[in-house]
N, C-alpha and C. Protein backbone atom coordinates (compact mmCIF):
# COMPACT_ATOMS: atom_id res chain seq x y z
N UNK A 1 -1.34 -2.83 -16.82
CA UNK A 1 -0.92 -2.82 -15.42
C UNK A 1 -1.69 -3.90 -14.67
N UNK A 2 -1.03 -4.63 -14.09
CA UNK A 2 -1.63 -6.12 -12.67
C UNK A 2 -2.36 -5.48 -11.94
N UNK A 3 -1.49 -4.63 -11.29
CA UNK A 3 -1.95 -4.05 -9.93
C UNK A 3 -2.00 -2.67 -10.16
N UNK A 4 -3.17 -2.38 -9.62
CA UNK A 4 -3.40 -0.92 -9.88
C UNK A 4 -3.74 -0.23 -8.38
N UNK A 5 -2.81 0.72 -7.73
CA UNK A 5 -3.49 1.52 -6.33
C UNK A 5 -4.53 2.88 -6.67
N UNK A 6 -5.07 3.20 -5.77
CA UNK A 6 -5.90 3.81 -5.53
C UNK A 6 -6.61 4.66 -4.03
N UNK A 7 -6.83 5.86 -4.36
CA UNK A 7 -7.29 6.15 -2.89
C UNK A 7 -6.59 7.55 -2.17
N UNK A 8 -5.46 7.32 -2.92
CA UNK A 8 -4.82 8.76 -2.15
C UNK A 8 -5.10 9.97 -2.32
N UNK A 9 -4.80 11.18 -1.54
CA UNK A 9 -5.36 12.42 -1.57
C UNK A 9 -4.54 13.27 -0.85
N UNK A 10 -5.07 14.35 -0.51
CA UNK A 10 -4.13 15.07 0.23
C UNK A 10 -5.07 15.62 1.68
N UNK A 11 -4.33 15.05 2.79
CA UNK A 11 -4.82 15.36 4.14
C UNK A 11 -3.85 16.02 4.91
N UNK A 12 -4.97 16.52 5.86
CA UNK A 12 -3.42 17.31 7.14
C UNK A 12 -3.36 16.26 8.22
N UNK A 13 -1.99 16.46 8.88
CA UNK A 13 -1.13 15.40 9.80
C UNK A 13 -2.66 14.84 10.56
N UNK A 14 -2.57 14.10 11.33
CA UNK A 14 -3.32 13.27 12.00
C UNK A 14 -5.00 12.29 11.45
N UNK A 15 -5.10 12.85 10.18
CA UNK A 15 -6.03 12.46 9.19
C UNK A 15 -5.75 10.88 8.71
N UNK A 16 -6.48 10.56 8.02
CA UNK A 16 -6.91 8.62 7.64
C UNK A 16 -7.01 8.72 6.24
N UNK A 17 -6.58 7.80 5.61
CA UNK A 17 -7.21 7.80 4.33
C UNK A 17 -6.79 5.63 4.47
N UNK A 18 -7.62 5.59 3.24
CA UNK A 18 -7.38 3.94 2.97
C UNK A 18 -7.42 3.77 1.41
N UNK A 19 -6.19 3.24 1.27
CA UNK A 19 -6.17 3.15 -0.29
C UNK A 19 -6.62 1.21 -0.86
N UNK A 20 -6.59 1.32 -1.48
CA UNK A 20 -6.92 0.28 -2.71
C UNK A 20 -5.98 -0.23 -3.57
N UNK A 21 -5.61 -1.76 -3.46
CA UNK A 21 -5.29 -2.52 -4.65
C UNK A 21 -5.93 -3.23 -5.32
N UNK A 22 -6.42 -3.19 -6.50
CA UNK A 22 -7.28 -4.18 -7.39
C UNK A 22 -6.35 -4.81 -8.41
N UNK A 23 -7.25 -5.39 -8.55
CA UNK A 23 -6.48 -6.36 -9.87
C UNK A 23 -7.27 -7.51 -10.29
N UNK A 24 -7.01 -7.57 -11.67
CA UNK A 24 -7.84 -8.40 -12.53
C UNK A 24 -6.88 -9.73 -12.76
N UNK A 25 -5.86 -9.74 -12.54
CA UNK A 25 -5.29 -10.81 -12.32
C UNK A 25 -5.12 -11.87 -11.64
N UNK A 26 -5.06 -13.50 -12.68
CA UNK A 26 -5.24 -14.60 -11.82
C UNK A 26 -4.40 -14.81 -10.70
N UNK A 27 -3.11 -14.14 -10.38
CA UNK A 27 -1.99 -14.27 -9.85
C UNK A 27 -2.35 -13.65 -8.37
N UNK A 28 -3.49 -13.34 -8.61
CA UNK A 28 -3.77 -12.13 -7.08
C UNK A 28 -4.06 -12.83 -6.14
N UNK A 29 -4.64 -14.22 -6.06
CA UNK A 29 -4.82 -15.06 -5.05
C UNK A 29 -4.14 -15.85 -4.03
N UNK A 30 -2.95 -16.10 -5.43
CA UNK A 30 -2.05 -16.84 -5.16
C UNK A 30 -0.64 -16.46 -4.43
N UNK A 31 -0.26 -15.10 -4.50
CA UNK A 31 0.67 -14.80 -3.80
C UNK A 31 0.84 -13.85 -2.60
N UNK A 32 1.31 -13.97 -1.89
CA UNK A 32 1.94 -12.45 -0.54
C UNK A 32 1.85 -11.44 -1.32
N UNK A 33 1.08 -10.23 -0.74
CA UNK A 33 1.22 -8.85 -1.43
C UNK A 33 1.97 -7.90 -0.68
N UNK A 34 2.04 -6.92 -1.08
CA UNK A 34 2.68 -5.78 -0.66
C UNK A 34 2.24 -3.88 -0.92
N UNK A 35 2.34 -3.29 -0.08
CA UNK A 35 2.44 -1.99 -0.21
C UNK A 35 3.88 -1.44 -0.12
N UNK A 36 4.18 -0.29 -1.10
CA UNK A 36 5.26 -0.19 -1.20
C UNK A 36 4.95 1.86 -0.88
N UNK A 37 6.10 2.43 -1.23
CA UNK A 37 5.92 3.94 -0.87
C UNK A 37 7.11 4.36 -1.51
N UNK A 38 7.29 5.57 -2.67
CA UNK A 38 8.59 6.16 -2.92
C UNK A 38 8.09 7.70 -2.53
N UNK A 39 9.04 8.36 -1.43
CA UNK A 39 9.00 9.69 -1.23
C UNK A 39 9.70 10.60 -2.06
N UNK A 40 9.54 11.94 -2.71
CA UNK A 40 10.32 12.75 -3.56
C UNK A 40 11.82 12.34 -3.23
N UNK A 41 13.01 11.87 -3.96
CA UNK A 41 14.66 11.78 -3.85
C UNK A 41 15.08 10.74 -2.88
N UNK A 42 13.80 9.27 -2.45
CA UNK A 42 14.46 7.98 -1.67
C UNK A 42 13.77 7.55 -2.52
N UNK A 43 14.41 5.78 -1.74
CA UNK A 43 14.07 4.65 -2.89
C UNK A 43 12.70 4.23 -2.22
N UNK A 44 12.19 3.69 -3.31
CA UNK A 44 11.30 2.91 -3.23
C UNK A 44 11.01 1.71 -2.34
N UNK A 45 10.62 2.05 -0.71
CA UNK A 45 10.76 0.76 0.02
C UNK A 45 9.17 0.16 0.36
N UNK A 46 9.30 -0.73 1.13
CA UNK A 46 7.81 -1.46 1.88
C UNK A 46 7.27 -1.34 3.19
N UNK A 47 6.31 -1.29 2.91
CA UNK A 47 5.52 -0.29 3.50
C UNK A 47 5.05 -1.36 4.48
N UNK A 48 4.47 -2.69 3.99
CA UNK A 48 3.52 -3.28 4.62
C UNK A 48 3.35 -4.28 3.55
N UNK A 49 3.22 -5.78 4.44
CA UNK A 49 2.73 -6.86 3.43
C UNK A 49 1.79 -7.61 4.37
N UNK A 50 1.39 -9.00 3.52
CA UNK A 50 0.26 -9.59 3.59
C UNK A 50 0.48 -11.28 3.33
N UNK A 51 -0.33 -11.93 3.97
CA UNK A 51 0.10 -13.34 3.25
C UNK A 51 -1.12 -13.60 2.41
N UNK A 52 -0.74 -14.74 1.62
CA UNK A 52 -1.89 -14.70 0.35
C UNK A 52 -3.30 -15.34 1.73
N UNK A 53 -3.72 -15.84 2.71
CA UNK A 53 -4.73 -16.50 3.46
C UNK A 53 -4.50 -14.84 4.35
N UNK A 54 -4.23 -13.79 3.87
CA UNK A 54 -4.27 -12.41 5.11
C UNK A 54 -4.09 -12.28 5.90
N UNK A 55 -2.82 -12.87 6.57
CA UNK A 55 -2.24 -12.65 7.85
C UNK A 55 -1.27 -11.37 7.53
N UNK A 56 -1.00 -9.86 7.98
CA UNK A 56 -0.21 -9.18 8.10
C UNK A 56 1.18 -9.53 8.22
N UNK A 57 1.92 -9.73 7.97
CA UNK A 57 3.71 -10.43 8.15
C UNK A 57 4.65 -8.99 7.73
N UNK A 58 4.24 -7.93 7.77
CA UNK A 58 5.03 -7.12 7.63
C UNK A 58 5.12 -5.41 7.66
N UNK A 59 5.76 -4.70 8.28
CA UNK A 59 5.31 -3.20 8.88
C UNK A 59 6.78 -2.90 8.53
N UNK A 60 6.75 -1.46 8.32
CA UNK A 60 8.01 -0.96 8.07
C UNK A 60 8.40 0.14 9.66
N UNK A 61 9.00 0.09 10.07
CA UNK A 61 8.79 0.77 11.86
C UNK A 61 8.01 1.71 11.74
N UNK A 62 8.25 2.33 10.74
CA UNK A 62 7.92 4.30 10.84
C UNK A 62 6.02 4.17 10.94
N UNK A 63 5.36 2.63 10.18
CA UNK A 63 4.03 2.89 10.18
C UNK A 63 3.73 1.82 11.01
N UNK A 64 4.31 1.28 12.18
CA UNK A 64 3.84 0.16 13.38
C UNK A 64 2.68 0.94 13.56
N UNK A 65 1.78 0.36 13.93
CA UNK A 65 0.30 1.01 14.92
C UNK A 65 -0.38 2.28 14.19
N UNK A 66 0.21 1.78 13.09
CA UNK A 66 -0.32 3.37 12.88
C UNK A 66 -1.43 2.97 11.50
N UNK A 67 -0.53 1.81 10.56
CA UNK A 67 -1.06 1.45 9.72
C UNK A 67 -1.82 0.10 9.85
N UNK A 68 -2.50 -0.42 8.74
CA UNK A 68 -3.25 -1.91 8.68
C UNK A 68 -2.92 -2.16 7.38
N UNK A 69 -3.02 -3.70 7.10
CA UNK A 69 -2.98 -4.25 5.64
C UNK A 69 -4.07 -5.54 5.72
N UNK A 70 -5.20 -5.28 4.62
CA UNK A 70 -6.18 -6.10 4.40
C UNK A 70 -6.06 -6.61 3.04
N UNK A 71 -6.75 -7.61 3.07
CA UNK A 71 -6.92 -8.03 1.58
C UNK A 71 -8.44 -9.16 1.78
N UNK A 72 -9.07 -9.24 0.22
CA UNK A 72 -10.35 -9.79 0.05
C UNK A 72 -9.78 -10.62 -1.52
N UNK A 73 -9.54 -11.81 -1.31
CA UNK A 73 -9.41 -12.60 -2.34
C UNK A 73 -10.43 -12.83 -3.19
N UNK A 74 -11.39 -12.83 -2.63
CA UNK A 74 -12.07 -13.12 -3.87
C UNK A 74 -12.75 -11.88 -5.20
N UNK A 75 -12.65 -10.91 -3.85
CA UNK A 75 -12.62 -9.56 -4.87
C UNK A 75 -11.65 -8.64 -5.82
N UNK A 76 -10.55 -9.39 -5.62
CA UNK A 76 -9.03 -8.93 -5.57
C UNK A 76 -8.82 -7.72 -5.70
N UNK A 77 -9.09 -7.39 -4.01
CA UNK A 77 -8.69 -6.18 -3.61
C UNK A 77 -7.91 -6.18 -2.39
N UNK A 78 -6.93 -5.42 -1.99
CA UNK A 78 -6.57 -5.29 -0.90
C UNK A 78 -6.34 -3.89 -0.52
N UNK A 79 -6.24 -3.37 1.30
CA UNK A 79 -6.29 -2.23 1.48
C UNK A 79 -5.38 -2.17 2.28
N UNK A 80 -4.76 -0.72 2.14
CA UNK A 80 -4.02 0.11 3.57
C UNK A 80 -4.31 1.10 4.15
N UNK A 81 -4.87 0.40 5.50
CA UNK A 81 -5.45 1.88 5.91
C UNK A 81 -4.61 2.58 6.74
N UNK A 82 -4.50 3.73 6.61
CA UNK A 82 -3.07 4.35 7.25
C UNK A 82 -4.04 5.22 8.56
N UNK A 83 -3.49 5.66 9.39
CA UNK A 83 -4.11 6.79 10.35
C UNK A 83 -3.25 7.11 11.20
N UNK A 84 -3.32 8.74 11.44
CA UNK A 84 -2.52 9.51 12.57
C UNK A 84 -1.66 9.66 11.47
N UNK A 85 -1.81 9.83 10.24
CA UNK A 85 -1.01 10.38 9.03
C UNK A 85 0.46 11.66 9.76
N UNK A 86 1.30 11.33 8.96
CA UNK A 86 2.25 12.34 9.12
C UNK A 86 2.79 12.62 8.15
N UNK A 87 3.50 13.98 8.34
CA UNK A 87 4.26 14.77 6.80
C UNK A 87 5.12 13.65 6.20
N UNK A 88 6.09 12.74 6.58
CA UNK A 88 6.69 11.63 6.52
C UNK A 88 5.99 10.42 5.83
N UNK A 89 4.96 10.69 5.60
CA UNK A 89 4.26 9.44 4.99
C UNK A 89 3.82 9.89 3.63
N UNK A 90 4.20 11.61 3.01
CA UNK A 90 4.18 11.85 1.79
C UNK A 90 4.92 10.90 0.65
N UNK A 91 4.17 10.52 -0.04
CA UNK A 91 5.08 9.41 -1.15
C UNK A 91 4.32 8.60 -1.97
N UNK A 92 4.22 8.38 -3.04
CA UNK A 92 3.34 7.73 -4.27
C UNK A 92 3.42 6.05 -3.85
N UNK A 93 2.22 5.45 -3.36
CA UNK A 93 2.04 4.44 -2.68
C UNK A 93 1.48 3.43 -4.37
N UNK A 94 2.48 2.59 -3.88
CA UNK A 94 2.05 1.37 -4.86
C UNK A 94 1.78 -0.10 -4.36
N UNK A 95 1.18 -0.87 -5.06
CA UNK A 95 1.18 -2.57 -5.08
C UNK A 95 2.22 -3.46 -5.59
N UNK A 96 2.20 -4.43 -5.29
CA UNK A 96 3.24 -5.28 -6.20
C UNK A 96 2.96 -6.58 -5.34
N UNK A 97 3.64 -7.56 -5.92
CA UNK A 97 4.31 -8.77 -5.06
C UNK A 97 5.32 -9.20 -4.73
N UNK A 98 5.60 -9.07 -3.52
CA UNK A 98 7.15 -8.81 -3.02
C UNK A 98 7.68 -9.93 -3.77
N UNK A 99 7.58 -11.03 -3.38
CA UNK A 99 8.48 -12.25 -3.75
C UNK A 99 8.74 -12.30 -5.22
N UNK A 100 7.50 -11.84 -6.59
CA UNK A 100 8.31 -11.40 -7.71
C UNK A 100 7.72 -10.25 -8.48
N UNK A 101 8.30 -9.53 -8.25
CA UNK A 101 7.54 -7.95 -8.73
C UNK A 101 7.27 -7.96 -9.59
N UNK A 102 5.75 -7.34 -10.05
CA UNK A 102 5.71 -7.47 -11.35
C UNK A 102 5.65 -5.66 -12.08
N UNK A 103 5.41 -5.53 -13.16
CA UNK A 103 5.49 -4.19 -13.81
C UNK A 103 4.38 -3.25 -12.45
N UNK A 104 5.83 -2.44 -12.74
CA UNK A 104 5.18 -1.34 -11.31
C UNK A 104 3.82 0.01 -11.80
N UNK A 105 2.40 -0.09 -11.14
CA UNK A 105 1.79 0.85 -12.14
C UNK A 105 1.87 2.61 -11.71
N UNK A 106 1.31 3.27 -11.78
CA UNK A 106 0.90 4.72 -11.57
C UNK A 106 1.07 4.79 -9.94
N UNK A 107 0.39 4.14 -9.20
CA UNK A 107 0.90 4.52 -8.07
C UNK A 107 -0.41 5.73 -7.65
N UNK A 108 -0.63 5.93 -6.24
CA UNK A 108 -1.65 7.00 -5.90
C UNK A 108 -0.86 7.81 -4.92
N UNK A 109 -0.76 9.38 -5.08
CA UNK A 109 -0.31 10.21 -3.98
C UNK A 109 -1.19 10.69 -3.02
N UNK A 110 0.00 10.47 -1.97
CA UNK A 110 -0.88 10.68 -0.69
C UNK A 110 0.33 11.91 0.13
N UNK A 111 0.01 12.70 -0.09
CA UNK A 111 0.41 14.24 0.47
C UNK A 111 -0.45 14.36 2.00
N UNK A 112 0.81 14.31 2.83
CA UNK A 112 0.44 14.89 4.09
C UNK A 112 0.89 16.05 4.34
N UNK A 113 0.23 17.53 4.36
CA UNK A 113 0.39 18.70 5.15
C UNK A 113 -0.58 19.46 5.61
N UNK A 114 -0.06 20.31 6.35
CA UNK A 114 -1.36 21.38 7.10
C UNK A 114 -0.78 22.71 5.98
């Protein structure tokens, strides 16, 4: 696996968590990243991206203001920190690179309920 997430857990509504993309790959520098999210029975959409120099270029409405997208090139890591969590944001959060996806890994769940 390229990209591997990390970080999720299970919190109640209005709680924070910040997950983790690492990767040991040379490719991690070089391209726009992405957070992605599949909830139990929808597709797999995006969550939030990044440009490879870390400018944010992308929010999906439901997480405007609510979420952030970081990244550290030289550590090749990047983060999403989510907050003011809601039941709606239950869904196995992954990495990738939008522009050419590569093999999708495990993914980390992040369960929001009280």
């Amino acid at each position: 696996v390229q990209l591997q997430a990390s970080g999720g857990g299970l919190v109640q509504p209005g709680e924070s968590l910040r997950l983790s993309c690492t990767s040991s790959a040379r490719f991690f520098g070089d391209n726009a990243l992405g957070w992605y999210r599949q909830a139990p029975g929808k597709q797999r959409e995006l969550v939030a991206a990044i440009t490879t120099s870390g400018a944010p270029n992308y929010f999906v409405e439901a997480v405007k203001g609510r979420f952030t997208i970081s990244r550290d090139n030289t550590k090749k890591i990047m983060w999403l920190q989510m907050n003011n969590l809601k039941p709606e944001d239950t869904a196995v959060y992954y990495c990738n690179v939008p522009a050419d996806l590569r093999p999708w890994g495990q993914g980390t769940q992040v369960t929001v309920s009280s």
